[in-house]
Protein backbone atom coordinates (compact mmCIF):
# COMPACT_ATOMS: atom_id res chain seq x y z
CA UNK A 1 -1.49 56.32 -2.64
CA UNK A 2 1.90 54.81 -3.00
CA UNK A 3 1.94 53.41 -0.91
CA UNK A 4 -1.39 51.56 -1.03
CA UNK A 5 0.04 50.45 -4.36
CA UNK A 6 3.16 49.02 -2.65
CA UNK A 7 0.57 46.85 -0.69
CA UNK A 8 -1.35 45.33 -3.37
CA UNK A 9 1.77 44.85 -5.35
CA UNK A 10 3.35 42.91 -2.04
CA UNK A 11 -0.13 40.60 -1.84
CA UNK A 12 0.11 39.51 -5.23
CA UNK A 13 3.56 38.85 -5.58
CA UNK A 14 2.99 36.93 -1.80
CA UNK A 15 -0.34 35.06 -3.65
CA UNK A 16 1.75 34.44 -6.67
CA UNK A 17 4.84 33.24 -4.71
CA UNK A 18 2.09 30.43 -2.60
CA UNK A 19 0.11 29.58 -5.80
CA UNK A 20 3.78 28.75 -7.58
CA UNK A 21 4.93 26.71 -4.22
CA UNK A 22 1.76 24.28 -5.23
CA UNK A 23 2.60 23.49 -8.55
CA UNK A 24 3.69 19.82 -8.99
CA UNK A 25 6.41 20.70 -11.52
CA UNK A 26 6.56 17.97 -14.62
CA UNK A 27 8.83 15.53 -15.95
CA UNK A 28 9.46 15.47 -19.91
CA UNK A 29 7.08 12.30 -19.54
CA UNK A 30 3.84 14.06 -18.19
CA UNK A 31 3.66 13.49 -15.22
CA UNK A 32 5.03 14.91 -11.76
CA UNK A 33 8.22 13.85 -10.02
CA UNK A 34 6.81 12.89 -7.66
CA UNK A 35 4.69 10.14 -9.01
CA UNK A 36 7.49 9.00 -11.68
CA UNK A 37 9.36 8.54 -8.42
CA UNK A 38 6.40 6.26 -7.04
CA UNK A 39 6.61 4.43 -10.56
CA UNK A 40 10.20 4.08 -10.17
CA UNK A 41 10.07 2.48 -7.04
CA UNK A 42 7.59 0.16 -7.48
CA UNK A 43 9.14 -0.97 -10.65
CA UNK A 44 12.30 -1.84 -8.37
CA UNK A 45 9.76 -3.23 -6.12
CA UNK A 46 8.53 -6.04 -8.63
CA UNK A 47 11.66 -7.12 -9.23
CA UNK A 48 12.37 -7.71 -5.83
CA UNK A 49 8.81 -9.70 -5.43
CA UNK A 50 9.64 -11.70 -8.75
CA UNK A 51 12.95 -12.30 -6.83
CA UNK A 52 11.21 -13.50 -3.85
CA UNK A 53 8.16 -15.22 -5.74
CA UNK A 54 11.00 -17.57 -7.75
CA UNK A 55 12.85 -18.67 -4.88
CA UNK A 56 9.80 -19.77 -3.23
CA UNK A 57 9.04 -21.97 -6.39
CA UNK A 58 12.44 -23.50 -6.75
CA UNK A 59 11.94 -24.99 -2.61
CA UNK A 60 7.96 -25.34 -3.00
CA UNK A 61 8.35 -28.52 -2.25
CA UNK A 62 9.09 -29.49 1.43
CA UNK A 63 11.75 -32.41 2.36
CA UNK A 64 10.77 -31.78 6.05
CA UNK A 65 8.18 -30.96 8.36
CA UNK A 66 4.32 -30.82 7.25
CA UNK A 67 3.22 -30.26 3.61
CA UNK A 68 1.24 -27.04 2.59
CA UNK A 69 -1.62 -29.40 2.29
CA UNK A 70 -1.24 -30.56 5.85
CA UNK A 71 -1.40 -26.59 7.20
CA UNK A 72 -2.77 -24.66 4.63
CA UNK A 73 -6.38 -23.14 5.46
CA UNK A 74 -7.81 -22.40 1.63
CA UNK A 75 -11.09 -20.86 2.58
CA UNK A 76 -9.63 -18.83 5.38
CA UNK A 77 -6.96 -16.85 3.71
CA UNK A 78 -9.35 -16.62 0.33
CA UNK A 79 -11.53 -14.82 2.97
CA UNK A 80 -8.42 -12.39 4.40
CA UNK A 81 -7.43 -11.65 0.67
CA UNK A 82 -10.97 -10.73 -0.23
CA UNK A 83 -10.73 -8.33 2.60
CA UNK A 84 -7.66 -6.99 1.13
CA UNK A 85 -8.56 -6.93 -2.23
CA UNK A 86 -11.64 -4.60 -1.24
CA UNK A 87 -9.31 -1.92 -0.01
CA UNK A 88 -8.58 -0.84 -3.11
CA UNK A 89 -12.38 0.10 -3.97
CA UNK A 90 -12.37 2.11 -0.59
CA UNK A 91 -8.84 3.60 -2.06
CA UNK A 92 -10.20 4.52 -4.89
CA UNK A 93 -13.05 6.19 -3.19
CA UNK A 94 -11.12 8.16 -1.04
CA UNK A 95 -9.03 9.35 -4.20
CA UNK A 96 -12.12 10.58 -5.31
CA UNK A 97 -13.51 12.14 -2.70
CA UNK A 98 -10.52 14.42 -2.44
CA UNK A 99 -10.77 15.23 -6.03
CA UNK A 100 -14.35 16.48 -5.13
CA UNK A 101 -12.86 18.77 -1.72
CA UNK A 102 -15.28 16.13 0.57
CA UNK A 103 -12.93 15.85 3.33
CA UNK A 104 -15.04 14.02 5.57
CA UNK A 105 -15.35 11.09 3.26
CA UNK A 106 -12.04 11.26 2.64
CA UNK A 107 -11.02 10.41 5.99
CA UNK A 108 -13.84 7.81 6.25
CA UNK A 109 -12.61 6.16 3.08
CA UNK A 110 -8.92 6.19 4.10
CA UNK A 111 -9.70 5.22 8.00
CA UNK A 112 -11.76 1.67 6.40
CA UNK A 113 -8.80 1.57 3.64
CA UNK A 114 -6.15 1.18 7.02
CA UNK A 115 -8.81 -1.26 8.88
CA UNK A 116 -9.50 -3.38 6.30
CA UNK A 117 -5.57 -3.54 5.90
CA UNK A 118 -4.99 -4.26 9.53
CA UNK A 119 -7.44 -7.20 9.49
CA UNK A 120 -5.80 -8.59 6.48
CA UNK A 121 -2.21 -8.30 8.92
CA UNK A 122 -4.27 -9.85 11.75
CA UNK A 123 -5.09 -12.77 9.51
CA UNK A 124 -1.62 -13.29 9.14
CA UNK A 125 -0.49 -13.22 12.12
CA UNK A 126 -3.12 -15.28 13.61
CA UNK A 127 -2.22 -17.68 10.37
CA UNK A 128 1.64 -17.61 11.40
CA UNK A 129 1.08 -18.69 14.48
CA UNK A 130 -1.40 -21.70 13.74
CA UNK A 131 1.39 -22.97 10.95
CA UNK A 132 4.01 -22.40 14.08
CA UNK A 133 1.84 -24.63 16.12
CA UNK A 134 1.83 -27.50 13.55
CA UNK A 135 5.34 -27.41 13.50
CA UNK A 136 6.18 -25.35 10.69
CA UNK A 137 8.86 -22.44 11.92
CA UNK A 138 10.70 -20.42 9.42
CA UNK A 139 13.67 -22.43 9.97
CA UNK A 140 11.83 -26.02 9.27
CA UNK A 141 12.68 -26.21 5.71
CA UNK A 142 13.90 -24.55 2.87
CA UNK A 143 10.00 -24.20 1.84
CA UNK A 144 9.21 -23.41 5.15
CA UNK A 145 12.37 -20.73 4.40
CA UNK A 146 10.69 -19.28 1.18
CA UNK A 147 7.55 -19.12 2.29
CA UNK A 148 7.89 -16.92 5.48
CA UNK A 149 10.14 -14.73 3.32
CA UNK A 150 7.88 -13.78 0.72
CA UNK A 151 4.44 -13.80 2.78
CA UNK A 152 6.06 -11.91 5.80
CA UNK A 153 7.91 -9.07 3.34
CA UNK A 154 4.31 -8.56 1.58
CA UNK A 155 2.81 -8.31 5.00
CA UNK A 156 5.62 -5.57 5.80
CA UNK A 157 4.30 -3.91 2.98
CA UNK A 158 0.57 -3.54 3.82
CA UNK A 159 2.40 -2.54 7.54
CA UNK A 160 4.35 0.61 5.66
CA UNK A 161 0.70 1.13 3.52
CA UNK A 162 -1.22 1.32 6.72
CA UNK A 163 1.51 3.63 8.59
CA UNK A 164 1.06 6.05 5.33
CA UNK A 165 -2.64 5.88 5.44
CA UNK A 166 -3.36 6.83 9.38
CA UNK A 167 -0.33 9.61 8.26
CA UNK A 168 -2.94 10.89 5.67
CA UNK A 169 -6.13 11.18 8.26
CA UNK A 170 -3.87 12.52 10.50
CA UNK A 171 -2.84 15.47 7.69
CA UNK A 172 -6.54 15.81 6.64
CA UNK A 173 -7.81 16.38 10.53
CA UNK A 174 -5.23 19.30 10.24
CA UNK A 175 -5.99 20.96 7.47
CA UNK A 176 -2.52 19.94 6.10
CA UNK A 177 -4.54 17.74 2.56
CA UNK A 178 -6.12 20.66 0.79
CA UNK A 179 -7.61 19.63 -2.97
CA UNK A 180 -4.78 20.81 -4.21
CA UNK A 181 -2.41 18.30 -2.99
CA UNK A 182 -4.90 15.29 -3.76
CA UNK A 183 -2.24 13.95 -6.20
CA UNK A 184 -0.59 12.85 -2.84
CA UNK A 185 -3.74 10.68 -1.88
CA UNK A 186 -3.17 9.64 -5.31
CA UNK A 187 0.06 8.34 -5.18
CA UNK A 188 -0.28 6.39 -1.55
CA UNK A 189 -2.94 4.88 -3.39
CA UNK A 190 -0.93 3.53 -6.24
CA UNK A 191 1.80 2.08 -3.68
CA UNK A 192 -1.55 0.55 -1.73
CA UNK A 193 -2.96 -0.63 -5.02
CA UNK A 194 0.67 -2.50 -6.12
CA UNK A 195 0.58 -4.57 -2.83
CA UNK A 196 -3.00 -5.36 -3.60
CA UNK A 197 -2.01 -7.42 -6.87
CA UNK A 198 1.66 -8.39 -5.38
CA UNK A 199 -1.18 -10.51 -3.40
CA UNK A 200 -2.86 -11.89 -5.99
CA UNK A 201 -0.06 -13.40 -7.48
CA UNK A 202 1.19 -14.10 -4.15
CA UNK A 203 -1.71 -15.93 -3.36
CA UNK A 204 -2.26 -17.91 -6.75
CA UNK A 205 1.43 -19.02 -6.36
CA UNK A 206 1.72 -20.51 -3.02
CA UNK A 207 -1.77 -21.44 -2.20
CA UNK A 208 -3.84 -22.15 -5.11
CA UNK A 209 -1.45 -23.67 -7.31
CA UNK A 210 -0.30 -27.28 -6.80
């Protein structure tokens, strides 16, 4: 009898023990410490991008080598950062679908997330190497300069997003992304959701305004 007591008393204290290893533990502000470190860094992360964005505007203007009017394909890389910009609806989805315990969506959600990310990088690339081709290499001109800079360390950024999203299928496929840690999903999708508007302004910066 004792020792069927000792038993049950060693299973809960074991259950107890895993259910406390799950808790997110919270900051004075609400939320976990894990997230206020996402929000921390990406904080650090626009300042670095504002950084970036202002040299570009101070050398916008090329004294050498072809003009962004000469190179610069409007409708094609509207087109690429439509594709990106709808990455965050599938990101969002794929938050939600964890929330819910659908696993199977979740990895379908994630998987287009990554693909619509990689054609966005392919874009670039394939971009790149057409402005390359007209004669505008990253050490053309001080705009030329600027411009790789801030374009190319954005496009790092989806790279790192990407990297992190396959990492999450990956997880899911091995039963490592229970419901329980869908504030994970959660917080890869705020970092993926920040490089989504970096773009915008990005975009409206070097391509749309004059």
């Amino acid at each position: 009898m004792a020792s069927a007591v000792q038993t049950h008393e060693s299973v809960a204290a074991a259950d107890a023990h895993a259910a406390h290893a799950h808790i997110d533990h919270d900051t004075n502000t609400g939320i976990s410490n894990t997230k206020l470190g996402m929000w921390l860094f990406l904080a650090s992360e626009c300042l670095l991008f504002g950084g970036l964005i202002t040299t570009y505007l101070l050398y916008k203007h090329p004294l050498e080598g072809p003009t962004p009017k000469q190179i610069f394909d409007i409708p094609f890389t509207s087109t690429s950062s439509f594709v990106l910009l709808m990455s965050s609806l599938t990101m969002v989805l794929a938050v939600s679908a964890i929330e819910r315990g659908d696993h199977q969506r979740l990895r379908i959600w994630l998987g287009a997330t990554a693909l619509l990310g990689a054609t966005f990088i392919s874009g670039q690339i394939y971009e790149f190497t057409a402005f390359v081709r007209e004669g505008l290499g990253f050490t053309t001109s001080r705009f030329s300069s600027a411009f790789y800079t801030l374009t190319g360390f954005h496009g790092v950024h989806v790279t790192v997003g990407i990297i992190m999203l396959v990492s999450l299928v990956l997880l899911s496929l091995r039963g490592k992304l229970p419901e329980h840690r869908s504030e994970t999903v959660e917080i890869i999708g705020l970092y993926w959701h920040f490089v989504d508007v970096v773009w915008i302004f990005i975009f409206a910066v070097v391509y749309l305004i004059p």
